[in-house]
Protein backbone atom coordinates (compact mmCIF):
# COMPACT_ATOMS: atom_id res chain seq x y z
CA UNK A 1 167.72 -31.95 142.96
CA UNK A 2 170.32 -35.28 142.80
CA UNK A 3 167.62 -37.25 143.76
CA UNK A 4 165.42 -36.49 140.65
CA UNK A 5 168.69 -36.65 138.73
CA UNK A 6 169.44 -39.95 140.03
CA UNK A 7 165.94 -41.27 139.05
CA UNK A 8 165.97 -39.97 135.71
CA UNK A 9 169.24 -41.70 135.22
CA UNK A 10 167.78 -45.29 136.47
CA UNK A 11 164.90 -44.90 134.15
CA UNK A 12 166.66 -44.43 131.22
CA UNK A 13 168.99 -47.31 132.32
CA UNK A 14 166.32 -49.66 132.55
CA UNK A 15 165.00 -48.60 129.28
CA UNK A 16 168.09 -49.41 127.64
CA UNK A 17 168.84 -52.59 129.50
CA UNK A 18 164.71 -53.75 128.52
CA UNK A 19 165.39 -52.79 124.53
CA UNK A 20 168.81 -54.88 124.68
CA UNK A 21 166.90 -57.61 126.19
CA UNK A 22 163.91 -57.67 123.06
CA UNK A 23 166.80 -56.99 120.47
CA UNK A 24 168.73 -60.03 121.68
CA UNK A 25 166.04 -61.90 122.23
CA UNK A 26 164.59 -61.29 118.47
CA UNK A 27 168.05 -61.92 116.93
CA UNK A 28 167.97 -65.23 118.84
CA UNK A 29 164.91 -65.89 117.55
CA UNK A 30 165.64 -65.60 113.88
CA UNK A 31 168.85 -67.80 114.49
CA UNK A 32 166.39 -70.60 116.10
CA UNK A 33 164.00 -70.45 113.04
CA UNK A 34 166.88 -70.18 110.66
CA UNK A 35 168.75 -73.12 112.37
CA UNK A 36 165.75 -75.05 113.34
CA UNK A 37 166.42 -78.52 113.78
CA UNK A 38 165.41 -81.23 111.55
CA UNK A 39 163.03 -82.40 114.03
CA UNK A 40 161.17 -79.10 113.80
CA UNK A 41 160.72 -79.74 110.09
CA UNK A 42 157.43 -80.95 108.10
CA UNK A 43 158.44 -84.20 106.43
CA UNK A 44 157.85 -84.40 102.51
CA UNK A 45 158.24 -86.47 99.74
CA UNK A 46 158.56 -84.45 96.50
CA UNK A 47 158.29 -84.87 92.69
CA UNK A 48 159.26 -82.85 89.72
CA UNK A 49 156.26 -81.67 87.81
CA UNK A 50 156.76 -83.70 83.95
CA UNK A 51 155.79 -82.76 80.76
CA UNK A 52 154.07 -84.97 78.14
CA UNK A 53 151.29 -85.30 75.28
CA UNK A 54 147.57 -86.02 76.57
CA UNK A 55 144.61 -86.92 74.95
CA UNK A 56 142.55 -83.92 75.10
CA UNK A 57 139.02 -84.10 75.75
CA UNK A 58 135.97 -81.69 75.38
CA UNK A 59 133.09 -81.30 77.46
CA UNK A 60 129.66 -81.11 76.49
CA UNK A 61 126.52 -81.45 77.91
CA UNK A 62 122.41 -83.10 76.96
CA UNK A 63 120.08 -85.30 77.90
CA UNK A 64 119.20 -88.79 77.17
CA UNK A 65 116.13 -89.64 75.13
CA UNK A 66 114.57 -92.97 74.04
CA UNK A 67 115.53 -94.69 71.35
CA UNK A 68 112.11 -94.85 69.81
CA UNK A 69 109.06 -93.20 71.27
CA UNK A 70 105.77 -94.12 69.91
CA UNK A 71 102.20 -92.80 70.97
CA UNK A 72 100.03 -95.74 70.13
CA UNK A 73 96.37 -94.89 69.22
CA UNK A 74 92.94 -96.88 67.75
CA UNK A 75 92.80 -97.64 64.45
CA UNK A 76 89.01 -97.68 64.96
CA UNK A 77 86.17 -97.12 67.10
CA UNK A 78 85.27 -98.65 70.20
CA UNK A 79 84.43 -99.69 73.84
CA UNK A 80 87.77 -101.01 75.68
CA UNK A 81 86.96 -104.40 76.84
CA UNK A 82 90.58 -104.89 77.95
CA UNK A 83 93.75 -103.63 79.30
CA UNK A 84 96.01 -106.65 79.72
CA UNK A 85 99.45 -103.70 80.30
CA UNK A 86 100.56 -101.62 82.99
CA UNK A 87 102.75 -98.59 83.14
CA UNK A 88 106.58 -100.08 82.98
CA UNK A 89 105.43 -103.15 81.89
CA UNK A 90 107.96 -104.97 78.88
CA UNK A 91 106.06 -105.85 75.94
CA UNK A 92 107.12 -107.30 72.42
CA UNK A 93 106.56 -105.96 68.92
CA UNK A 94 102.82 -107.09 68.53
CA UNK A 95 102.17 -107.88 71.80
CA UNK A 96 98.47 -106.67 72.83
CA UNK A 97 97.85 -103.29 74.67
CA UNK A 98 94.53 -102.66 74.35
CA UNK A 99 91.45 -104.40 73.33
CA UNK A 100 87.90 -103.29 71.65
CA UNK A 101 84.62 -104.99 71.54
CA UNK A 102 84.70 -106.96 68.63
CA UNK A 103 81.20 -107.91 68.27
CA UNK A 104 79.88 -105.42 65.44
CA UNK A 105 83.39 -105.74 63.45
CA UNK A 106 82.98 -109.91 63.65
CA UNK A 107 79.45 -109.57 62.02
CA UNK A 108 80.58 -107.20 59.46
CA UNK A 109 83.50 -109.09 58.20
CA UNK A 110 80.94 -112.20 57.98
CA UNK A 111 79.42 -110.73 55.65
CA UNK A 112 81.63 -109.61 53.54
CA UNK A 113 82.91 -112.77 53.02
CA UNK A 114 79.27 -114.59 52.56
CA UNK A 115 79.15 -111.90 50.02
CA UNK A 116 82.21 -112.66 48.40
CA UNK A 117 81.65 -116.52 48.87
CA UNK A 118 78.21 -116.30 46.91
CA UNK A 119 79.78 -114.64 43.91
CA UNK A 120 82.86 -117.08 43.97
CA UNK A 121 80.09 -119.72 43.59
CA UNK A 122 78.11 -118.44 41.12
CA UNK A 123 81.35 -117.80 38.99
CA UNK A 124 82.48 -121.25 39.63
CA UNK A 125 85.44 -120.14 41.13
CA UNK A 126 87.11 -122.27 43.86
CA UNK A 127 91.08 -121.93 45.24
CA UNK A 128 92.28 -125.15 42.65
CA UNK A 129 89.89 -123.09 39.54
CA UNK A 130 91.09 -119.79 38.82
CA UNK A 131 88.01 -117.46 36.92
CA UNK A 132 87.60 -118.76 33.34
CA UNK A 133 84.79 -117.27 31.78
CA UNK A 134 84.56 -120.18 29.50
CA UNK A 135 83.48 -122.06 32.72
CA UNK A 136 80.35 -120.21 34.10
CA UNK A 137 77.26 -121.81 34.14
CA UNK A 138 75.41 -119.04 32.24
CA UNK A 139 78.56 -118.69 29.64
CA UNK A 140 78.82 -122.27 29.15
CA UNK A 141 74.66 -121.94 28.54
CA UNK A 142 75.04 -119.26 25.94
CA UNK A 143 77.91 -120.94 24.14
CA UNK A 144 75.78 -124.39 23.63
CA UNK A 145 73.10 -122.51 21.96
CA UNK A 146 75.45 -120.71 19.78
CA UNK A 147 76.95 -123.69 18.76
CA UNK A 148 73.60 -125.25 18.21
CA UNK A 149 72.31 -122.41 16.06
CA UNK A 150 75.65 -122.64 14.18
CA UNK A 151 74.75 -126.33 13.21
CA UNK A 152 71.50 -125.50 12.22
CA UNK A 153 72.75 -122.86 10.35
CA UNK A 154 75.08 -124.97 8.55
CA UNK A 155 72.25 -127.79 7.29
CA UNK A 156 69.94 -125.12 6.17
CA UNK A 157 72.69 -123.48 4.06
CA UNK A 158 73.49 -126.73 2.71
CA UNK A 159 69.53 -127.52 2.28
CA UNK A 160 69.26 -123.98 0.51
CA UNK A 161 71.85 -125.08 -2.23
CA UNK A 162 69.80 -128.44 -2.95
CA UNK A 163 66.82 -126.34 -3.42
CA UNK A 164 65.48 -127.83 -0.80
CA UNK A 165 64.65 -124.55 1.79
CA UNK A 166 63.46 -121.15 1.41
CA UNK A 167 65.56 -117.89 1.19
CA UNK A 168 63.31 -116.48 4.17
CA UNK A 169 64.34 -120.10 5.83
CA UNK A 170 67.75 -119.51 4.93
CA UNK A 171 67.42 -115.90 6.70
CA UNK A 172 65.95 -116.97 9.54
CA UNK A 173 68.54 -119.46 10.74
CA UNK A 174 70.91 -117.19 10.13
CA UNK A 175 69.73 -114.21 12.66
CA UNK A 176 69.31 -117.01 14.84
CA UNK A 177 72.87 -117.70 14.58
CA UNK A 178 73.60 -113.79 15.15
CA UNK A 179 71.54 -113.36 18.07
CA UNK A 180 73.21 -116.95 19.63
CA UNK A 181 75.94 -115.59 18.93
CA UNK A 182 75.45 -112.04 20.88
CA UNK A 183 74.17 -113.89 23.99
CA UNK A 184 76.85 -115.28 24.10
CA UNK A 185 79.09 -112.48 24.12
CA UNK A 186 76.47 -110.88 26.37
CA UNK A 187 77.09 -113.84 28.88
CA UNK A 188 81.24 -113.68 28.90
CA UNK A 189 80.40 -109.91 29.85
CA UNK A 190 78.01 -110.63 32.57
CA UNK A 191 80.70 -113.25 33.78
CA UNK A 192 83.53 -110.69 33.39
CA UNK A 193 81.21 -107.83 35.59
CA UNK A 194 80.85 -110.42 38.19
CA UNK A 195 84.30 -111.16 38.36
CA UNK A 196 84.91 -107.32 39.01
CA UNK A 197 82.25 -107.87 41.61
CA UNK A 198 83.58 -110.56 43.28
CA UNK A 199 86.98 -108.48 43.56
CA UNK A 200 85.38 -105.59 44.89
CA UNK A 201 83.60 -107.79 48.07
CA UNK A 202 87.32 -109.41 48.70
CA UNK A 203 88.33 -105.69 49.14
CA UNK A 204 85.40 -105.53 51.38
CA UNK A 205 86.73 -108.68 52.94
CA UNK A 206 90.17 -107.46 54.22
CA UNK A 207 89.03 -103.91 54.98
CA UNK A 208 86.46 -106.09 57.75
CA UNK A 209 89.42 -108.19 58.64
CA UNK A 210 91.21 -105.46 59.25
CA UNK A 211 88.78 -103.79 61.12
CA UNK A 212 87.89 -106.38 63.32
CA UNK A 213 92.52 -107.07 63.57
CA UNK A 214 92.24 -103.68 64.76
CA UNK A 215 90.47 -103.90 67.64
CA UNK A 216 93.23 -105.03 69.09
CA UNK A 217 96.55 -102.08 69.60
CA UNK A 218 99.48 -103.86 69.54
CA UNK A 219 102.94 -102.50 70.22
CA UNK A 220 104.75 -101.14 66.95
CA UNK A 221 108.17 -102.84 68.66
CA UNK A 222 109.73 -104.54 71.41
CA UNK A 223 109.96 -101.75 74.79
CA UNK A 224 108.43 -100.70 77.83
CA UNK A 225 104.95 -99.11 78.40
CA UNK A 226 105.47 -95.48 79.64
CA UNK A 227 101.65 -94.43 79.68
CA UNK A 228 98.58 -96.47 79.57
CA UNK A 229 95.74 -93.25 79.07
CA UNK A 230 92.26 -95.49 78.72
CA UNK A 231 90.50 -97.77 80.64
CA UNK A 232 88.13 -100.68 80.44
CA UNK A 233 84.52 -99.04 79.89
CA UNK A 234 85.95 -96.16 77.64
CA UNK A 235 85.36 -95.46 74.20
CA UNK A 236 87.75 -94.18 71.98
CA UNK A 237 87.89 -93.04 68.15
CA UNK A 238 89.82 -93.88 65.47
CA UNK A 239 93.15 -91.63 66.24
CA UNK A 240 92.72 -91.73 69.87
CA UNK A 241 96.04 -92.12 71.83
CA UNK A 242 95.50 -95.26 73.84
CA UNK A 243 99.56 -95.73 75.31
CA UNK A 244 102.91 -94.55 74.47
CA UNK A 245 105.45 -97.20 74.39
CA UNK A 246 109.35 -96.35 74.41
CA UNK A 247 112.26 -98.59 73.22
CA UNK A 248 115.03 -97.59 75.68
CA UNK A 249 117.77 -99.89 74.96
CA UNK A 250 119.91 -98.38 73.00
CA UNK A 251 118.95 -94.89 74.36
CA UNK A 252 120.16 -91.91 72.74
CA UNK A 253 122.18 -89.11 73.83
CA UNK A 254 121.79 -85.87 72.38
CA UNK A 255 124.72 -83.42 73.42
CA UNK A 256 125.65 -79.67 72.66
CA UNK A 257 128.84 -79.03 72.08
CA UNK A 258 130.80 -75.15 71.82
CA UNK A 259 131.50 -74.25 68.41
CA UNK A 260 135.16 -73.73 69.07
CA UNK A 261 135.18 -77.62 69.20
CA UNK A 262 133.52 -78.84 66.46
CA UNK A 263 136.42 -80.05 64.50
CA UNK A 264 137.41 -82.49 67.14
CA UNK A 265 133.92 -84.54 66.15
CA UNK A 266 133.03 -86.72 63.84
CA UNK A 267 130.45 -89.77 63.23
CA UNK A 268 131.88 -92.88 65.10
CA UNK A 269 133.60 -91.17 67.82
CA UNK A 270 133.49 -92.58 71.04
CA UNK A 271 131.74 -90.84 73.84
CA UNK A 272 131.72 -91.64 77.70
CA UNK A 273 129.36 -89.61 80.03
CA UNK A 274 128.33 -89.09 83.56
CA UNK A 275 124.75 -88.74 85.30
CA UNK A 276 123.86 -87.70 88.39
CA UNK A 277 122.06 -90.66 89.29
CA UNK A 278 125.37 -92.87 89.27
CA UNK A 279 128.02 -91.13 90.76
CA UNK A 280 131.61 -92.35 90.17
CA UNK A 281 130.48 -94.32 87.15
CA UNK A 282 131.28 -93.66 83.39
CA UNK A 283 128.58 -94.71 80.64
CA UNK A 284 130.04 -95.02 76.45
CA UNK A 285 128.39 -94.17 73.72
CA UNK A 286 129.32 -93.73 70.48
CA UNK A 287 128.42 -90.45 67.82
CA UNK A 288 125.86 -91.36 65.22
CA UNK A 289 124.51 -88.08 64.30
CA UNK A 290 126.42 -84.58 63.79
CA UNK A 291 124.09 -81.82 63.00
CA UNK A 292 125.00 -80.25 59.41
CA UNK A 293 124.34 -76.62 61.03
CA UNK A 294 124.73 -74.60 64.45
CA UNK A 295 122.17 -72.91 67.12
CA UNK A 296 122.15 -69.74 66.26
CA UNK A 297 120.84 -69.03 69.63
CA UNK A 298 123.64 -71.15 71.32
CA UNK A 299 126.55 -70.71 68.37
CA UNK A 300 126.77 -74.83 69.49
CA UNK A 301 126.48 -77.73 67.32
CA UNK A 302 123.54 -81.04 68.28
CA UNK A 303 125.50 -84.14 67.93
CA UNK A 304 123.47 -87.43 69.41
CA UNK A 305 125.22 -90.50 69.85
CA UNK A 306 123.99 -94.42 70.76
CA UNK A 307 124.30 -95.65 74.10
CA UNK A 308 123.80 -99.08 75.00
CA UNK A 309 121.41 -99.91 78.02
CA UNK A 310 121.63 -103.63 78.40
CA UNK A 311 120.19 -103.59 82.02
CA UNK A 312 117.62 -100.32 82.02
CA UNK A 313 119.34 -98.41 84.24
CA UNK A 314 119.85 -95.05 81.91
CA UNK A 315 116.35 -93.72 81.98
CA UNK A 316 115.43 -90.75 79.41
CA UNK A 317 115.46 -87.31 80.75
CA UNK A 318 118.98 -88.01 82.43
CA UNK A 319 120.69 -84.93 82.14
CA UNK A 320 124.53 -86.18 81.20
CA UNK A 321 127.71 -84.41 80.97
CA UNK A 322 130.19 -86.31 77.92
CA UNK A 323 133.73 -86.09 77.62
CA UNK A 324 134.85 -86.67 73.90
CA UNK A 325 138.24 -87.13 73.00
CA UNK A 326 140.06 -84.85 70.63
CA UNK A 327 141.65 -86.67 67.54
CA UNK A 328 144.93 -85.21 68.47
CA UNK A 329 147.15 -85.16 71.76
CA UNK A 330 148.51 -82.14 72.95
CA UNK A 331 151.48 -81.36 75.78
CA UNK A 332 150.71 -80.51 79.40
CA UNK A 333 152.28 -80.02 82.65
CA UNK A 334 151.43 -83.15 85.25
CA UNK A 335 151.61 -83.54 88.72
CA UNK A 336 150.42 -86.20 90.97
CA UNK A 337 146.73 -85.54 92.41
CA UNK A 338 148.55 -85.83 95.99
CA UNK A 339 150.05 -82.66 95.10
CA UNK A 340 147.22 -80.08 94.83
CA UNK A 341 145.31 -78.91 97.42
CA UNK A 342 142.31 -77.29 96.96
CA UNK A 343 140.48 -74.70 99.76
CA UNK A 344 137.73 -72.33 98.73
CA UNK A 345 137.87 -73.13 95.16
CA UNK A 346 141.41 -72.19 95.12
CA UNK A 347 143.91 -75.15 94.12
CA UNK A 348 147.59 -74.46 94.90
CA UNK A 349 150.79 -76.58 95.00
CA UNK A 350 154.28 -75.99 97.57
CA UNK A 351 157.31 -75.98 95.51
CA UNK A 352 160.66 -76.85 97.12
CA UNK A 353 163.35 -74.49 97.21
CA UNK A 354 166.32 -75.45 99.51
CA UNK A 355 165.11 -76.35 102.94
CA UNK A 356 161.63 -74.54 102.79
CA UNK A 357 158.51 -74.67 99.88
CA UNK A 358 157.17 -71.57 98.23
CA UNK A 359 153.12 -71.54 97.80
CA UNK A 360 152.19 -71.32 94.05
CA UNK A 361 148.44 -70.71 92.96
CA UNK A 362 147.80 -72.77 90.26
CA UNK A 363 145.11 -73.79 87.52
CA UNK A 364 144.06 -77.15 87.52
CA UNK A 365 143.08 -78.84 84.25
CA UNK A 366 142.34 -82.25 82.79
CA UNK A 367 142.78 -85.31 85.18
CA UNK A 368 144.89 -88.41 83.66
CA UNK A 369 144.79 -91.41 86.00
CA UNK A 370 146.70 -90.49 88.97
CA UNK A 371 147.93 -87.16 87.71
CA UNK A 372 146.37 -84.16 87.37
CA UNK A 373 146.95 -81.77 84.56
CA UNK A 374 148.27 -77.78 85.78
CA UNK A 375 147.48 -75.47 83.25
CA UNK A 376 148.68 -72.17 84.51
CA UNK A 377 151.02 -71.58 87.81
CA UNK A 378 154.33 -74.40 87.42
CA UNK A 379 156.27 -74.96 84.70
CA UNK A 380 157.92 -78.55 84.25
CA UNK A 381 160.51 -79.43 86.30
CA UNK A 382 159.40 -77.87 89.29
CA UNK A 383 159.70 -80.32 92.35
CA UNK A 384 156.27 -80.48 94.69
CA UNK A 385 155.60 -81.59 97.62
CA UNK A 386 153.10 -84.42 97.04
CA UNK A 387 152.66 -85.55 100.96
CA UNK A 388 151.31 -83.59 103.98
CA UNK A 389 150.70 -80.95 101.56
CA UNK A 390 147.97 -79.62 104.18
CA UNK A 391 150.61 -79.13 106.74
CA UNK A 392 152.31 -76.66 104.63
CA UNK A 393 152.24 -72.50 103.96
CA UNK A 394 154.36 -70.13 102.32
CA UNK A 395 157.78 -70.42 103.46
CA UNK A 396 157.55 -73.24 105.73
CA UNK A 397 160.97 -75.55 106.71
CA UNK A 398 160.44 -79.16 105.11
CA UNK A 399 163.18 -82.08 105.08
């Protein structure tokens, strides 16, 4: 019976002495951590979190398109006899894309302008003698046997007062005269019709000229080919697309942008703009073109603005996401960029408070050269830690 006293009694004394062991121990604990020493600390610079105006700028996305996009076709029919272009190759306003057999186009315009050429020569016509009716051979014909009848007329009416002719004479000479006279008006008439004649095979003229001009396409301005679609050996039809040649420098970018920002554009605003294809680097364009009306499908308004592409490298069909700056700054809290730190799409910044930093979850906005804008989360004044941020949690000891 003492013996199971006794051990009862030692238990319970060990027991004690174990739970006065872990309470000491703990309260040492907290008066390490509390007193840690300044080598136990996370090293920090800090910076108060400032205030000032920004340029605000909105976001808005498109695509670049050329500046001019033309699908060049035949003006007439044909067999392609050449194809002196390429896909991508540079060409100049008029410079030859495609070319037609000529042959049947040469003859016709030949003779058109024999046709015109004899009737120029039987008018008397010649580039230093404008038409004068006066002046063609069959006119000037008429017009001397007019005149001669006229004479005649006049002695015999003369004669006819002396006595000296008949009436019947008299009457004779005189519908001579009259029908002198009518050939001759019949003659400046022919010469007029011929005239009309002659203008009608010049028409004929340049409409074989340009038929025969246009069996050669030429580019409609300076660019690059983007599709050659024929081949020597084919025939095409008037109206058959033959290329399609793009002008690309400037290009144009055509953007969408939320109606809840349309009063922050207007024509001749600058725009710069991103594209996959070049990270890192920032294009400028600037707005051209605001669209009078929304998408009613998008409640967002087109606005297209000129980008210059001195060296090519923009290519249409770029998709391209634009900043454009608002006409008006507008305060915001800053902090340097060294300050955030960002983990699984959460950003957050480490405040100092005494001798330790509090974790703050924050919402990051615009960036402005080194400093990045916090919309939601600090308020200015606030001092962050802006080095070995990723050392740092909730509560820990910094000097």
């Amino acid at each position: 019976m003492h013996r199971v006293v006794y051990a009862r009694f030692m238990v319970g004394l060990l027991l004690g002495t174990g739970a006065l062991i872990a309470g000491c121990s703990a309260a040492d604990g907290k008066t390490a951590e509390k007193d840690a020493p300044p080598s136990a600390r996370v090293a920090i610079a800090a910076t108060p979190a400032v205030e000032r105006p920004i340029a605000r700028f909105v976001r808005a996305t498109g695509t670049l398109i050329a500046e001019e996009q033309a699908d060049v076709a035949a003006e007439t029919s044909g067999r392609v006899v050449a194809t002196p272009i390429e896909r991508g190759s540079r060409v100049g306003q008029g410079a030859e894309l495609i070319r037609l057999s000529s042959t049947e186009t040469d003859a016709q315009m030949r003779e058109a302008e024999a046709n015109a050429a004899q009737i120029e020569a039987r008018l008397g016509i010649t580039p230093e003698a404008p038409f004068n009716a006066d002046a063609v051979p069959e006119v000037q014909n008429a017009k001397a046997a007019y005149d001669l009848a006229q004479s005649e007329f006049g002695r015999v009416r003369s004669l006819l007062d002396q006595k000296v002719v008949s009436q019947s004479e008299f009457d004779q000479r005189r519908t001579q005269v009259e029908a002198a006279r009518q050939q001759y008006e019949a003659a400046r008439n022919g010469a007029g019709q011929q005239y009309q004649a002659l203008q009608g095979a010049r028409a004929r003229v340049s409409l074989a000229r340009k038929a025969l001009a246009d069996t050669v396409v030429r580019a409609p301005f300076n660019g690059l080919v983007a599709e050659r679609l024929v081949s020597v050996g084919d025939y095409v039809t008037r109206g058959t697309k033959v290329a399609v040649v793009v002008r690309v420098n400037p290009l144009r970018a055509e953007l969408t942008v939320p109606e809840q920002f349309i009063s922050a554009v207007a024509v001749g605003q600058q725009v710069t703009f991103e594209v996959d294809a070049y990270p890192n680097r920032e294009f400028a364009g600037r707005i051209r073109y605001v669209s009078p009306t929304l998408k009613a499908d998008q409640r967002a308004l087109t606005i297209e603005a000129v980008v210059p592409n001195a060296g090519n490298e923009l290519k249409p069909g770029l998709f391209a996401t634009a900043r454009l700056q608002q006409l008006s700054p507008t305060p915001a809290v800053l902090v340097p960029n060294s300050a955030v730190h960002t983990a699984g799409g959460t950003s957050r910044v480490y405040v100092v408070n005494g001798d330790h930093v509090e974790e703050r979850l924050v919402t990051v906005g615009q960036t402005v050269d080194t400093l990045v804008e916090i919309s939601s989360g600090l308020k200015a004044g606030d001092s962050v830690a802006t080095t070995n941020v990723t050392q740092l949690a909730d509560g820990t000891k910094v000097q």
